[in-house]
N, C-alpha and C. Protein backbone atom coordinates (compact mmCIF):
# COMPACT_ATOMS: atom_id res chain seq x y z
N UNK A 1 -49.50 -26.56 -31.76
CA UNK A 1 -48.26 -26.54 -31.01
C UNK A 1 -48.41 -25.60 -29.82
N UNK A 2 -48.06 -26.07 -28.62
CA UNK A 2 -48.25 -25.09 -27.76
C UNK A 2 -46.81 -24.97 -27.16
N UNK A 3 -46.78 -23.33 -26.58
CA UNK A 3 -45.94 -22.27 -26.21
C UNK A 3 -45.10 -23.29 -25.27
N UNK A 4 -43.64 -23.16 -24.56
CA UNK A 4 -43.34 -23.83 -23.99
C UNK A 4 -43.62 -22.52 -22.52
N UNK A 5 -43.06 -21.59 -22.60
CA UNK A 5 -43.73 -20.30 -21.73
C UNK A 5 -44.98 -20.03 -22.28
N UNK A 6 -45.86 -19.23 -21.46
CA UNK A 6 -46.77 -19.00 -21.87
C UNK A 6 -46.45 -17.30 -21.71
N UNK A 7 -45.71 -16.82 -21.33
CA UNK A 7 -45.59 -15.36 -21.67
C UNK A 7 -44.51 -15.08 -22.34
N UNK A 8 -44.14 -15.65 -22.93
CA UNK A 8 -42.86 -15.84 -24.34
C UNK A 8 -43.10 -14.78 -24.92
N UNK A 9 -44.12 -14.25 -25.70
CA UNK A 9 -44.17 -13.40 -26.60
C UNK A 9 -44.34 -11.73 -25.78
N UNK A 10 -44.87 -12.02 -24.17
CA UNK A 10 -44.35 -10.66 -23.72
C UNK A 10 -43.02 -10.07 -23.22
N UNK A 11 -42.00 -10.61 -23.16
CA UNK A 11 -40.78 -10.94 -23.25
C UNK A 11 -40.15 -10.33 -24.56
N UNK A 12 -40.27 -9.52 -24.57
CA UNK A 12 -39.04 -9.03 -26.23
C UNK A 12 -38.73 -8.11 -25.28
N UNK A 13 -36.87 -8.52 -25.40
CA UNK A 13 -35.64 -7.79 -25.16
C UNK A 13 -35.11 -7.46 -26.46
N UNK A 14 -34.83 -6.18 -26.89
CA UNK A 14 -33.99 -6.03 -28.22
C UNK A 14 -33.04 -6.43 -28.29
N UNK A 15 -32.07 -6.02 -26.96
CA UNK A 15 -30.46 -6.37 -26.90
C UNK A 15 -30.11 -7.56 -26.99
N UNK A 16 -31.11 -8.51 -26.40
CA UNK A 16 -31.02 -10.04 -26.52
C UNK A 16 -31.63 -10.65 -28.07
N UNK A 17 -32.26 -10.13 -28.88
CA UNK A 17 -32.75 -10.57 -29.84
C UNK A 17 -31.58 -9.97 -30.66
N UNK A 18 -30.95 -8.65 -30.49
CA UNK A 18 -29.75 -8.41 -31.62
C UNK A 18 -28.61 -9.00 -31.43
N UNK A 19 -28.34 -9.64 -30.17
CA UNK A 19 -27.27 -10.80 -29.80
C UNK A 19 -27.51 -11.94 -30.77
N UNK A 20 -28.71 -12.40 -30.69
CA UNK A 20 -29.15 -13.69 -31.27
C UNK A 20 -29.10 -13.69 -32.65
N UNK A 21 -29.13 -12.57 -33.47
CA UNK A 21 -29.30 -12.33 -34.83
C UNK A 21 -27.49 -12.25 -35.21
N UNK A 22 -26.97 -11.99 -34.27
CA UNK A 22 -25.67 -11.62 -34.76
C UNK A 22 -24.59 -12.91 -34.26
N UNK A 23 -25.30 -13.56 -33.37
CA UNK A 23 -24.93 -14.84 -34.03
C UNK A 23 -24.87 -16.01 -34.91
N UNK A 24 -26.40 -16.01 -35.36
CA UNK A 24 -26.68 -16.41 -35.87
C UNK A 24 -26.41 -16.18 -37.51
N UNK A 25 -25.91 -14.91 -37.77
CA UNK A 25 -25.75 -14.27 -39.36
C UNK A 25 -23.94 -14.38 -39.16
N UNK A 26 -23.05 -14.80 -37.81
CA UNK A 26 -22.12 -14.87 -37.53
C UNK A 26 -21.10 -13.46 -37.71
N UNK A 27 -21.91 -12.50 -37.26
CA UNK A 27 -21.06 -10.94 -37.00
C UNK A 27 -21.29 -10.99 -35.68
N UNK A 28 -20.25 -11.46 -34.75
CA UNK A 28 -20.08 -11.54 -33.82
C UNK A 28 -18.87 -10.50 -33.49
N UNK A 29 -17.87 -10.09 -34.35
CA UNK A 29 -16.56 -9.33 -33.61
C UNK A 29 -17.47 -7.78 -34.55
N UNK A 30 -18.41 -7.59 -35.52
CA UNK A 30 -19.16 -6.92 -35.73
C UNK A 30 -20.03 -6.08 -34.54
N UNK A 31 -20.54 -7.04 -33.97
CA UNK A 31 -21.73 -6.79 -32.79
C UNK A 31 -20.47 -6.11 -31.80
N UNK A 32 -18.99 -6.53 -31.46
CA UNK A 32 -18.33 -6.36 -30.59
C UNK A 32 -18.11 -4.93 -30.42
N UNK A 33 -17.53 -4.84 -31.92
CA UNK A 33 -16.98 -3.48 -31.92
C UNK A 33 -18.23 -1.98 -31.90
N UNK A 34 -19.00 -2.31 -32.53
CA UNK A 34 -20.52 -1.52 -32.40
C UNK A 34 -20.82 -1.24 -30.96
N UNK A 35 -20.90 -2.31 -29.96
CA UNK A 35 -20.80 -2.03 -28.60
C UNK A 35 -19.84 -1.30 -27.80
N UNK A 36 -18.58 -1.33 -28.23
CA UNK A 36 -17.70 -0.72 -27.80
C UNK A 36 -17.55 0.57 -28.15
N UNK A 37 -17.90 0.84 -29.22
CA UNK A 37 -17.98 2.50 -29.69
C UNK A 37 -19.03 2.87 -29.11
N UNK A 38 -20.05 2.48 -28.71
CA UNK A 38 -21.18 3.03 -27.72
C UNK A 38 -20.90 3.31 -26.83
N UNK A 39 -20.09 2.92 -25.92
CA UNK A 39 -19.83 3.38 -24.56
C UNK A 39 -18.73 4.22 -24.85
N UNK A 40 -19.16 5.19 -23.86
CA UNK A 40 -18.07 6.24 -23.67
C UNK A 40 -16.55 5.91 -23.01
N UNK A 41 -16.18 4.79 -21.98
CA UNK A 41 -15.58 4.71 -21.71
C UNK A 41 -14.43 3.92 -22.49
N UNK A 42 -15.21 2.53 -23.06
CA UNK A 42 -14.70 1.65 -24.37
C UNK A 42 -13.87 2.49 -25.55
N UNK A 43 -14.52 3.80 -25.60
CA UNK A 43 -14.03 4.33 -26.84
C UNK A 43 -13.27 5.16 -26.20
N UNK A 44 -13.40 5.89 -25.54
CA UNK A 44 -11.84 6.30 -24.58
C UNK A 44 -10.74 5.17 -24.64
N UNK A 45 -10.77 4.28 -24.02
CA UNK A 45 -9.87 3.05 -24.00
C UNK A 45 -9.14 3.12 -25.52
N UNK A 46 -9.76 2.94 -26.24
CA UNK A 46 -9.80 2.75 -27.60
C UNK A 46 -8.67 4.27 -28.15
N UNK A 47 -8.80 4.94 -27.82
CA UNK A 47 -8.16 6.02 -28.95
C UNK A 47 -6.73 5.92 -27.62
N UNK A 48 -7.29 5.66 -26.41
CA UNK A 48 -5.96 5.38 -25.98
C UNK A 48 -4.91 4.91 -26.23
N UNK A 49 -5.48 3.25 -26.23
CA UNK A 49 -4.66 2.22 -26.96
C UNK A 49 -3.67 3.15 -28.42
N UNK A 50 -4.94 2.68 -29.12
CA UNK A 50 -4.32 3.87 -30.35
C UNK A 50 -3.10 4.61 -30.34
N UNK A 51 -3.45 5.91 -29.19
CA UNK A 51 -2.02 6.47 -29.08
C UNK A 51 -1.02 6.16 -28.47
N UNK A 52 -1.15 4.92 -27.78
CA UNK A 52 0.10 4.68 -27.34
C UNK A 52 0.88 3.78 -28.00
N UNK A 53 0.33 3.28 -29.28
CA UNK A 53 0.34 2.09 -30.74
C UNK A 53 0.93 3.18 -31.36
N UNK A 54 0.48 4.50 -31.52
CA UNK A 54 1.52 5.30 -32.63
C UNK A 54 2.77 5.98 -31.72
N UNK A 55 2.45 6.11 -30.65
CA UNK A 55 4.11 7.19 -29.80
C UNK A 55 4.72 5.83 -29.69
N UNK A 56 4.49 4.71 -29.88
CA UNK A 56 5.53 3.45 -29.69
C UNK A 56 6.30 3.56 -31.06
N UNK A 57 5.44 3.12 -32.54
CA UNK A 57 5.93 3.32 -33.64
C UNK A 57 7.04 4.76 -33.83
N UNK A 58 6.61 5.82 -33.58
CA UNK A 58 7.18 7.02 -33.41
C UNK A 58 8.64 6.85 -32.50
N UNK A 59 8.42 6.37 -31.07
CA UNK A 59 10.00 6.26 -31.02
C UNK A 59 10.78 5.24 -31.16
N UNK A 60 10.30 4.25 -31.93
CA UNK A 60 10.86 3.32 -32.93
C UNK A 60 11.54 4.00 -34.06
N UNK A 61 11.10 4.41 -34.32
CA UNK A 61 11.61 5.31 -35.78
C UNK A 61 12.38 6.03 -35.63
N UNK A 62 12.30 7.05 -34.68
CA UNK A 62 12.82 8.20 -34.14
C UNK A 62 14.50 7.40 -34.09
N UNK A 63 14.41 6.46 -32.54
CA UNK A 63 15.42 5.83 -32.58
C UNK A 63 16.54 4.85 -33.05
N UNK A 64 15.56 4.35 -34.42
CA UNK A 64 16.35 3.58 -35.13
C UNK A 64 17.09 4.60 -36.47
N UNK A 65 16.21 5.63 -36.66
CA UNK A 65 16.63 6.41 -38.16
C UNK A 65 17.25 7.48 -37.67
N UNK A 66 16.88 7.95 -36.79
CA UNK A 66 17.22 9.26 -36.87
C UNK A 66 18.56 9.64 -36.03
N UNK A 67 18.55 8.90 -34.53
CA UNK A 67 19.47 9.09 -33.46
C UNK A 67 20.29 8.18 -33.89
């Protein structure tokens, strides 16, 4: 059987081979979130979101129970 490239095998990308594995095993929102905690900015975003998901709940509460 011959190669359809012939420099196929010098070609290894990890990032592209752990894409391919994680589709293929179908952890795809897996692979997502792993990426996103890697970057510094993603995970900023992230605890953002977060707090503005609990000061919402918070003056929900606040204003329905308490005031």
């Amino acid at each position: 059987m011959t190669k359809q490239w012939p420099d196929q095998d010098e070609h290894q990308w990890e990032g592209i081979k752990e894409v391919d594995r994680a589709i293929s095993e179908n952890r795809r929102m897996e692979y997502r979130w792993k990426k996103a905690l890697a970057d510094p900015w993603e995970r900023r975003g992230l605890w953002l979101l977060a707090l503005v998901v609990i000061a919402f709940a918070v003056f929900v509460i606040l204003q329905d129970f308490v005031l």
